[in-house]
PDB file of N, CA and C in Angstrom:
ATOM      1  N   UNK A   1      -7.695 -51.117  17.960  1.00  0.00           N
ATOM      2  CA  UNK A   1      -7.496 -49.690  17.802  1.00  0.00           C
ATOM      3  C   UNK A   1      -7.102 -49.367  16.368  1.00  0.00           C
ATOM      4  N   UNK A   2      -5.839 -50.041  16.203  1.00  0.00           N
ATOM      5  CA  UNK A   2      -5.839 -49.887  13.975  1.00  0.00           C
ATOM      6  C   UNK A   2      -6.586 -50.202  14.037  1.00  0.00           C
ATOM      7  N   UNK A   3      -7.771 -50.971  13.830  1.00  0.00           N
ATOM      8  CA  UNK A   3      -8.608 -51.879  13.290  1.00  0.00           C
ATOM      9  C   UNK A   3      -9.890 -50.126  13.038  1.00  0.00           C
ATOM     10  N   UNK A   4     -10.301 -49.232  14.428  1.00  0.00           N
ATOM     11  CA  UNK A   4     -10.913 -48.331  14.116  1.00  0.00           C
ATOM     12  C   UNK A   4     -10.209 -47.420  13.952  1.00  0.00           C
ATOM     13  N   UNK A   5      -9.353 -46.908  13.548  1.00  0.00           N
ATOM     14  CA  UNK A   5      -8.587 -46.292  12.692  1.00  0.00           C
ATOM     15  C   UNK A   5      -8.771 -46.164  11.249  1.00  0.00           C
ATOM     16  N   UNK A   6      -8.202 -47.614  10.450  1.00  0.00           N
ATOM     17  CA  UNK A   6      -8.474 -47.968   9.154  1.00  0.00           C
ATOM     18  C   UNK A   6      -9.958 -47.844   9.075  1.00  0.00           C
ATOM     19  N   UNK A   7     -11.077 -48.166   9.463  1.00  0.00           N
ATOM     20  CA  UNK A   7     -12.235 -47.609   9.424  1.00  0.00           C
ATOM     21  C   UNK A   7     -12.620 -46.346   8.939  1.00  0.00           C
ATOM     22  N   UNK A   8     -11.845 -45.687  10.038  1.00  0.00           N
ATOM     23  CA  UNK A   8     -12.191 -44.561  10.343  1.00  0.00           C
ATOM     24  C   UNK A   8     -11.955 -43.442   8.975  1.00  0.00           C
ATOM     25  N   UNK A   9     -10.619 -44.117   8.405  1.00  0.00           N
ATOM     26  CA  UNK A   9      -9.741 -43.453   7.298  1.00  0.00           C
ATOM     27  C   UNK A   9     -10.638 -43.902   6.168  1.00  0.00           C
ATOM     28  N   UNK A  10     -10.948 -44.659   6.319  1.00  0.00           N
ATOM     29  CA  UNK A  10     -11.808 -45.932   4.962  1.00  0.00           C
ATOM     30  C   UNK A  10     -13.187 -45.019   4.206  1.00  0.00           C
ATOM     31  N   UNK A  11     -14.316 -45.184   5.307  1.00  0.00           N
ATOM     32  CA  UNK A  11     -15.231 -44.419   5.592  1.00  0.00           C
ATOM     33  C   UNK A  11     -15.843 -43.245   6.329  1.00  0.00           C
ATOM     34  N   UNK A  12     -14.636 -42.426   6.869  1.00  0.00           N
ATOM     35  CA  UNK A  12     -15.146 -41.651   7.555  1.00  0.00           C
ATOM     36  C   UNK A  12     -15.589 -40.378   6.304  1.00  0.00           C
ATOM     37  N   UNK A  13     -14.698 -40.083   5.256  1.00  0.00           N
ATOM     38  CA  UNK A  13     -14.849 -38.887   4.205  1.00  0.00           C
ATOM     39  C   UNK A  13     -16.049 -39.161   3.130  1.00  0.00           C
ATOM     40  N   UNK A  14     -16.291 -40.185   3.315  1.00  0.00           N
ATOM     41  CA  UNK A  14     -17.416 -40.694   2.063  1.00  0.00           C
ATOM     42  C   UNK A  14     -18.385 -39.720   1.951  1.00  0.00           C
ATOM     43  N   UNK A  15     -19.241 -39.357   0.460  1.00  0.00           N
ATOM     44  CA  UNK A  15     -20.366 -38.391   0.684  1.00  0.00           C
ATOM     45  C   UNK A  15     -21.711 -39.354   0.720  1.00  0.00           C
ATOM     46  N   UNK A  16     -22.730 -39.189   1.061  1.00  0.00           N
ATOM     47  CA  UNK A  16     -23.525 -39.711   0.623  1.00  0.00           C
ATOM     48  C   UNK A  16     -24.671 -39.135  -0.567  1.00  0.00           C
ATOM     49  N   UNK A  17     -24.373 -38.176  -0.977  1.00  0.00           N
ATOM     50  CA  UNK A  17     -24.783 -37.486  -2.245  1.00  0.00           C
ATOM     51  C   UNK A  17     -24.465 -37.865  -3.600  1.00  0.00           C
ATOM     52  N   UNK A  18     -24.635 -38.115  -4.729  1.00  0.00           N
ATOM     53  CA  UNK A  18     -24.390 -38.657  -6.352  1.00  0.00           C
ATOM     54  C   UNK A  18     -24.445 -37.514  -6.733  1.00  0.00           C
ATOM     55  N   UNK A  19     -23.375 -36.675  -6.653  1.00  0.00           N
ATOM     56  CA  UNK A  19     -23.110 -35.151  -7.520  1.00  0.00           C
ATOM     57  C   UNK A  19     -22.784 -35.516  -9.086  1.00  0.00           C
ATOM     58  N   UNK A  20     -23.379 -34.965  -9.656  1.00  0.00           N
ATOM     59  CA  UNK A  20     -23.178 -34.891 -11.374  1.00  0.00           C
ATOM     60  C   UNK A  20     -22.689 -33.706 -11.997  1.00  0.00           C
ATOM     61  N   UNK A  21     -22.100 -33.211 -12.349  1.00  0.00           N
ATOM     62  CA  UNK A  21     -21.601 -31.936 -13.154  1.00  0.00           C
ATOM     63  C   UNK A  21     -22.863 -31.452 -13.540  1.00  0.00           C
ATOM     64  N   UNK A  22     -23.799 -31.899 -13.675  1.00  0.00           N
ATOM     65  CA  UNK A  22     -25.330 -31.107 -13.902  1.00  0.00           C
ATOM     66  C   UNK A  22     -25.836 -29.978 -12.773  1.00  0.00           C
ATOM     67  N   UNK A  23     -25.701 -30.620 -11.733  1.00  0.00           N
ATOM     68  CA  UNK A  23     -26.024 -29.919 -10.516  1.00  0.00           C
ATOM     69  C   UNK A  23     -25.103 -28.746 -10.492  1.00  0.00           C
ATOM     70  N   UNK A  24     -23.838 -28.903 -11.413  1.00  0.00           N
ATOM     71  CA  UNK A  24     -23.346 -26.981 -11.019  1.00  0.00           C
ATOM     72  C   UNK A  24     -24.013 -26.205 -12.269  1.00  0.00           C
ATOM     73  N   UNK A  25     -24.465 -25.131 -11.597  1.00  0.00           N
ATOM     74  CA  UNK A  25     -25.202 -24.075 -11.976  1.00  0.00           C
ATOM     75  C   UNK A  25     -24.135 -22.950 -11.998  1.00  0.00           C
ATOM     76  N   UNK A  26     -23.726 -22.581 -13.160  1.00  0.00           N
ATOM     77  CA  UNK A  26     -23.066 -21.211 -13.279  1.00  0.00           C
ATOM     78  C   UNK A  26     -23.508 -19.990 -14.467  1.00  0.00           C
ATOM     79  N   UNK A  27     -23.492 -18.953 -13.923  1.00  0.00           N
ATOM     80  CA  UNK A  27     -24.217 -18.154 -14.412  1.00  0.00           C
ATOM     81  C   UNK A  27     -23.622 -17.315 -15.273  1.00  0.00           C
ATOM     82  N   UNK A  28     -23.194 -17.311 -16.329  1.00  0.00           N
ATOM     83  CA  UNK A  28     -22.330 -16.761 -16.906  1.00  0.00           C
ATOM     84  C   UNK A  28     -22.598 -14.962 -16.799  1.00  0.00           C
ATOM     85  N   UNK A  29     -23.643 -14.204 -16.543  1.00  0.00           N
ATOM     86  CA  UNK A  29     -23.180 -12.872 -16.444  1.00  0.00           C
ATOM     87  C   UNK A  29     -22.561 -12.505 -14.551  1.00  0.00           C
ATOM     88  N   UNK A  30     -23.043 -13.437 -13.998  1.00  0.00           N
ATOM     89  CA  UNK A  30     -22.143 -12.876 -12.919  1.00  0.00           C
ATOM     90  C   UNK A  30     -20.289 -13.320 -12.237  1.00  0.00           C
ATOM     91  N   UNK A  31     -20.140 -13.987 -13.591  1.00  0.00           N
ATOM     92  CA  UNK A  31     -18.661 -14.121 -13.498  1.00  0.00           C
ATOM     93  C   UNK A  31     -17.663 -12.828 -14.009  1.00  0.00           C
ATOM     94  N   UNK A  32     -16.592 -12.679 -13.105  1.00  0.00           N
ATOM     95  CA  UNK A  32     -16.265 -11.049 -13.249  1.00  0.00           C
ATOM     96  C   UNK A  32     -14.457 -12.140 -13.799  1.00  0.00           C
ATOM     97  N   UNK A  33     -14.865 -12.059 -14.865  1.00  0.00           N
ATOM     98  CA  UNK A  33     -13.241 -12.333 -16.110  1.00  0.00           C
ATOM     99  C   UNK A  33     -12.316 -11.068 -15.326  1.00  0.00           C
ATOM    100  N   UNK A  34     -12.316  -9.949 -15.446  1.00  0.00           N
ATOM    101  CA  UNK A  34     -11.435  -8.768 -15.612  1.00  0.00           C
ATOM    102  C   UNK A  34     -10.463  -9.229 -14.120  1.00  0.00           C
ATOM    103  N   UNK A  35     -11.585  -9.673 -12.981  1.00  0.00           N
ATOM    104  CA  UNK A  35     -10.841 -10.058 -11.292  1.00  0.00           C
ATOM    105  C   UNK A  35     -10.027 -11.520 -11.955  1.00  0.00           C
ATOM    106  N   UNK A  36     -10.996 -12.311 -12.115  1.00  0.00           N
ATOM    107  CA  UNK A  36      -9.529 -13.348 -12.365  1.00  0.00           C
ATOM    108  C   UNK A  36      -8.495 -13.525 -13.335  1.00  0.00           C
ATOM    109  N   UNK A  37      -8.790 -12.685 -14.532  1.00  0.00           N
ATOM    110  CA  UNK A  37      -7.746 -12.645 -14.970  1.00  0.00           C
ATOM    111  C   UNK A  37      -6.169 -11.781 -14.152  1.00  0.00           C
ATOM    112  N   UNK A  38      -6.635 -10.650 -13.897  1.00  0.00           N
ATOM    113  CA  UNK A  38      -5.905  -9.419 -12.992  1.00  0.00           C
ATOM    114  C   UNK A  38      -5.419 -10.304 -12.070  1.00  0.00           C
ATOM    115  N   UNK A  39      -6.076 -11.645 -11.256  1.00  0.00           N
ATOM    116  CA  UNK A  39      -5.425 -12.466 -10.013  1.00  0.00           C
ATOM    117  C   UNK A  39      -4.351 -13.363 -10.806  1.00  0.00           C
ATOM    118  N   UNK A  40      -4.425 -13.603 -11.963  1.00  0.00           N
ATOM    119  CA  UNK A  40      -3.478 -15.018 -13.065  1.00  0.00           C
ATOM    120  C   UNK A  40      -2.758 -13.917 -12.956  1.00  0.00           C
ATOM    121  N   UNK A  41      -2.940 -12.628 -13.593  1.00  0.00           N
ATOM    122  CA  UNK A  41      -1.565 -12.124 -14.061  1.00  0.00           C
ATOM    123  C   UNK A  41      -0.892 -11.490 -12.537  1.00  0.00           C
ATOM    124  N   UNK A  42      -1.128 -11.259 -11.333  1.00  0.00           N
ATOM    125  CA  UNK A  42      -0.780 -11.130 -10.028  1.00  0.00           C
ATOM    126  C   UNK A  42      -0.059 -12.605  -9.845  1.00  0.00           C
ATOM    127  N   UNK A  43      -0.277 -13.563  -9.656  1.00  0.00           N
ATOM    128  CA  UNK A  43       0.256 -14.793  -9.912  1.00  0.00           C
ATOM    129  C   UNK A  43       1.557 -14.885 -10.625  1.00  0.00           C
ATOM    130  N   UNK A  44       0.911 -14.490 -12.016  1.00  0.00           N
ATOM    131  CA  UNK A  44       1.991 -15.233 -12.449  1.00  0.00           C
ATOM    132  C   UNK A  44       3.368 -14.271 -12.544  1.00  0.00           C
ATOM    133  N   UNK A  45       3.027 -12.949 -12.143  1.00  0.00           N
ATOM    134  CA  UNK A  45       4.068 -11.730 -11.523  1.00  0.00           C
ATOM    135  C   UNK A  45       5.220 -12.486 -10.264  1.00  0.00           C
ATOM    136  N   UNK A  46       4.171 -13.098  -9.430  1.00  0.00           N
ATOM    137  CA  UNK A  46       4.837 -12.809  -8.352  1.00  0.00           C
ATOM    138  C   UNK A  46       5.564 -14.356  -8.391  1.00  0.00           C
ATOM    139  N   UNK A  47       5.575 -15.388  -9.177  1.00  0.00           N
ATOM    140  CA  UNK A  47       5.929 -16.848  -9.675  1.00  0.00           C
ATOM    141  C   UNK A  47       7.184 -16.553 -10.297  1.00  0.00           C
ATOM    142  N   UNK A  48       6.848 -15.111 -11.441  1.00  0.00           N
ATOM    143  CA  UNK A  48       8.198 -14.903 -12.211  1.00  0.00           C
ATOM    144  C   UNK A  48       7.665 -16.245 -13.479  1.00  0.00           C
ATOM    145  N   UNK A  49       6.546 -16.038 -13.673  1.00  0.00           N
ATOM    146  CA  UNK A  49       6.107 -17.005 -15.114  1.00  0.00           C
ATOM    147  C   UNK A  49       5.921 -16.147 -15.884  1.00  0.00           C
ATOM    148  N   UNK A  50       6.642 -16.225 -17.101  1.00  0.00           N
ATOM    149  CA  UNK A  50       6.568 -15.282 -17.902  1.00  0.00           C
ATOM    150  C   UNK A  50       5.568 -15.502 -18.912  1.00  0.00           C
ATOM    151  N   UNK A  51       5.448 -16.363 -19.659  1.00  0.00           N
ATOM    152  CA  UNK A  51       4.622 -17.405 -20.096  1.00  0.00           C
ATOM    153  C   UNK A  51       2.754 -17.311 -19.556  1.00  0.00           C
ATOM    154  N   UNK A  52       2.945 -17.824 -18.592  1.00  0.00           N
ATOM    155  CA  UNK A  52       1.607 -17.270 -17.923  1.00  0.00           C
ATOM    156  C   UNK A  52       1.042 -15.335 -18.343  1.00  0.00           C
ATOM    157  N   UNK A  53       2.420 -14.879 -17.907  1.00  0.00           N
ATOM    158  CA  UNK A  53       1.848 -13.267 -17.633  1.00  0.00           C
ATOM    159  C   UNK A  53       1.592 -13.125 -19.641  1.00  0.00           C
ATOM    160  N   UNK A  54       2.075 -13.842 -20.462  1.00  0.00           N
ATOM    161  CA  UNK A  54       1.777 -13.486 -21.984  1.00  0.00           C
ATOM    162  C   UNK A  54       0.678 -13.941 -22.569  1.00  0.00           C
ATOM    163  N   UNK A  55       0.157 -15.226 -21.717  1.00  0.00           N
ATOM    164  CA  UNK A  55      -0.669 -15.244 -22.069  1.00  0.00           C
ATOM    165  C   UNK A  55      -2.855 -14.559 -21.084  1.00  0.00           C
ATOM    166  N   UNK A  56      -2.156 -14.772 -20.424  1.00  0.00           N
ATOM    167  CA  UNK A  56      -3.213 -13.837 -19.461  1.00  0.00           C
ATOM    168  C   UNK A  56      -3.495 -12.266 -19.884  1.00  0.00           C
ATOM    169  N   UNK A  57      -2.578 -11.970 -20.544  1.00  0.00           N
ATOM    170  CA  UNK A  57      -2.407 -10.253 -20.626  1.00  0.00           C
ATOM    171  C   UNK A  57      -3.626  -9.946 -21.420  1.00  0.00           C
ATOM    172  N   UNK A  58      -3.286 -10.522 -23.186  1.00  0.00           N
ATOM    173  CA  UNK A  58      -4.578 -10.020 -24.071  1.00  0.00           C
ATOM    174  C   UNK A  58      -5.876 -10.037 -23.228  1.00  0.00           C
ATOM    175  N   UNK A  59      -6.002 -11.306 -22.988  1.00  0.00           N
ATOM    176  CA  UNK A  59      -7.565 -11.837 -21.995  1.00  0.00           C
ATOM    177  C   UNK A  59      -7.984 -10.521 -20.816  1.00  0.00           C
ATOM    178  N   UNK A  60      -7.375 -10.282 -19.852  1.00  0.00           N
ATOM    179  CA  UNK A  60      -7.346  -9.721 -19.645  1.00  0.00           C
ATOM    180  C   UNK A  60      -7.950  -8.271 -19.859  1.00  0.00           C
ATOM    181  N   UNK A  61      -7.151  -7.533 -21.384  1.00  0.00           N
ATOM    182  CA  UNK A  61      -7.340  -6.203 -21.590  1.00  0.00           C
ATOM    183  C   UNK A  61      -8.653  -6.748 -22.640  1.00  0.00           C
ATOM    184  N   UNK A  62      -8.797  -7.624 -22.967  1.00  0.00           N
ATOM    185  CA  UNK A  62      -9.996  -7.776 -23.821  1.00  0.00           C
ATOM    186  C   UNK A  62     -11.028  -7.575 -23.156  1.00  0.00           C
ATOM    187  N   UNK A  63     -10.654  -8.506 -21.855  1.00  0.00           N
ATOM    188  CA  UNK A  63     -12.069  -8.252 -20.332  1.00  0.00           C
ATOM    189  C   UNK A  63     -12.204  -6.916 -20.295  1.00  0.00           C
ATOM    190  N   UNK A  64     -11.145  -6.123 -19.840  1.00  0.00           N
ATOM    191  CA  UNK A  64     -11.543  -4.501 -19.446  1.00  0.00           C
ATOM    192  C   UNK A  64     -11.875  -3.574 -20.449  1.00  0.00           C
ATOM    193  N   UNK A  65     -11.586  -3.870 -21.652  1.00  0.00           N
ATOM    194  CA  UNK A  65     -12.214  -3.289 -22.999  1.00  0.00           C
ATOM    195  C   UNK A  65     -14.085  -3.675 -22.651  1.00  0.00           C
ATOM    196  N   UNK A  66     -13.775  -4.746 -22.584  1.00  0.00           N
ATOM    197  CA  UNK A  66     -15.610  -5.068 -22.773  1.00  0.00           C
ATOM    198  C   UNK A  66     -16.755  -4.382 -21.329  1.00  0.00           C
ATOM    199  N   UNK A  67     -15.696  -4.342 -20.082  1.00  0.00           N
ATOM    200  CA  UNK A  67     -16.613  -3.634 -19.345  1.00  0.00           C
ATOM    201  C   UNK A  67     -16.308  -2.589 -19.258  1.00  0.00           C
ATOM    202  N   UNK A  68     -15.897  -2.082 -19.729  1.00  0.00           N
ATOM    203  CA  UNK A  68     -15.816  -0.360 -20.336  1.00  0.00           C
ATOM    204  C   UNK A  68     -16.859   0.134 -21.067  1.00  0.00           C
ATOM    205  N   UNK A  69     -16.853  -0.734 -22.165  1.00  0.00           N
ATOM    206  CA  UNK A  69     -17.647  -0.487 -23.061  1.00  0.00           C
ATOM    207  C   UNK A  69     -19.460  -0.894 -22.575  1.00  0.00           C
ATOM    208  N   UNK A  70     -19.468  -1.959 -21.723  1.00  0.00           N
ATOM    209  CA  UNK A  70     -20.400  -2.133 -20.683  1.00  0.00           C
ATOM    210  C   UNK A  70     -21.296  -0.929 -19.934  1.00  0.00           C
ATOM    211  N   UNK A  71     -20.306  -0.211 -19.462  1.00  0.00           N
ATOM    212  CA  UNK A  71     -20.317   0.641 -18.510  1.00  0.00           C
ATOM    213  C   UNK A  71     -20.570   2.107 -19.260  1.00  0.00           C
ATOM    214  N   UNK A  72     -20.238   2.496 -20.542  1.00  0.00           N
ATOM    215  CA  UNK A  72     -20.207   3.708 -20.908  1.00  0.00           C
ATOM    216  C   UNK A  72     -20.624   3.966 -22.408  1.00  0.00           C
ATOM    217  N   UNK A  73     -21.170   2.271 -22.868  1.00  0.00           N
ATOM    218  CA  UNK A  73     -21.595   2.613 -24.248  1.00  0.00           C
ATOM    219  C   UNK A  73     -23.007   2.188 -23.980  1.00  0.00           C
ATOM    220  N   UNK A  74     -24.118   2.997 -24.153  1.00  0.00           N
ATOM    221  CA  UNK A  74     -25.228   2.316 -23.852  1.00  0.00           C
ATOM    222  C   UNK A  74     -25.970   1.404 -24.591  1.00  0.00           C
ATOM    223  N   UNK A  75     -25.556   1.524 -26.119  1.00  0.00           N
ATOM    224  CA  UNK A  75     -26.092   0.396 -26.998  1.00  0.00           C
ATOM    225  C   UNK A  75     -25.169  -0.727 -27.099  1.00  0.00           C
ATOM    226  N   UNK A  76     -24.733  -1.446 -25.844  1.00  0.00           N
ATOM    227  CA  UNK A  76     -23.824  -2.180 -26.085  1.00  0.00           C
ATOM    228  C   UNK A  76     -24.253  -3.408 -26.697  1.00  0.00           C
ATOM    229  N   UNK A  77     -23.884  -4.249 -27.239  1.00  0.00           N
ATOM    230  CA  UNK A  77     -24.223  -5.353 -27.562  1.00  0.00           C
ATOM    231  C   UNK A  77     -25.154  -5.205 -29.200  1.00  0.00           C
ATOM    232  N   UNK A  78     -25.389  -4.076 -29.610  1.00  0.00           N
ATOM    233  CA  UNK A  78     -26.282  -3.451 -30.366  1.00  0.00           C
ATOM    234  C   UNK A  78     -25.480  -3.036 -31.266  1.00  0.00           C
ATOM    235  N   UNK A  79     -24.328  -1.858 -30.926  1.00  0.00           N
ATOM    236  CA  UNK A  79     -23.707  -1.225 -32.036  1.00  0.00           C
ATOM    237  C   UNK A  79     -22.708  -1.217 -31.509  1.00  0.00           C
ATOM    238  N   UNK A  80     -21.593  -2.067 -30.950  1.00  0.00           N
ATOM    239  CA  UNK A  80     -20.258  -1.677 -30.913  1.00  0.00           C
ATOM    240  C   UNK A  80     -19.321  -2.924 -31.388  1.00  0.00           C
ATOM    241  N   UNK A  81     -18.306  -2.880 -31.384  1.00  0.00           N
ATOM    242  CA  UNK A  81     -17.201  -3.969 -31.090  1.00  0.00           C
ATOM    243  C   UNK A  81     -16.796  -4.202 -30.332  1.00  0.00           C
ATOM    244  N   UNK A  82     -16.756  -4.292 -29.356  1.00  0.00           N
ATOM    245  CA  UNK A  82     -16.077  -4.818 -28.081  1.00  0.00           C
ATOM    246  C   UNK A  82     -16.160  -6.484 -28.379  1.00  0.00           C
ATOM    247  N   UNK A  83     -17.288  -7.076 -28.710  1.00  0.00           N
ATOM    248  CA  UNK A  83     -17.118  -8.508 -28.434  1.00  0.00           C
ATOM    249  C   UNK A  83     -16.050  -8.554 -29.609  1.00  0.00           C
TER     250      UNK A  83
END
């Protein structure tokens, strides 16, 4: 009974797949910065990290500067500063 137990623990989680960091595919325009930053600094509010919330903050308002400017400058990327 240990005997299929230790087995069980041994080999039962194994993958049989060879994942490479190649195989992740991320798409950089559909990552939304402004939500996870806003979740770090929710975090690090409710942790009482102060540290965290100083450095999350700029990032943050830099994110919501840029989809602002996204959203309401139409030559973006063309004629503004935001980046």
């Amino acid at each position: 009974m240990r005997f299929l137990f230790f087995l069980l623990i041994l080999f039962g989680c194994q993958t049989k797949h060879n994942l490479k960091p190649s195989d992740t595919k991320l798409k950089e325009s559909e990552r939304n910065w402004e939500a996870l930053y806003a979740r770090e600094l929710s975090n690090a509010l409710t942790h009482d990290d102060v540290a965290a919330f100083h450095f999350f903050w700029p990032l943050y308002m830099q994110e919501r500067s840029r989809n602002k400017c996204k959203k309401y400058n139409i030559q973006h990327n063309i004629n503004c500063n935001c980046l």
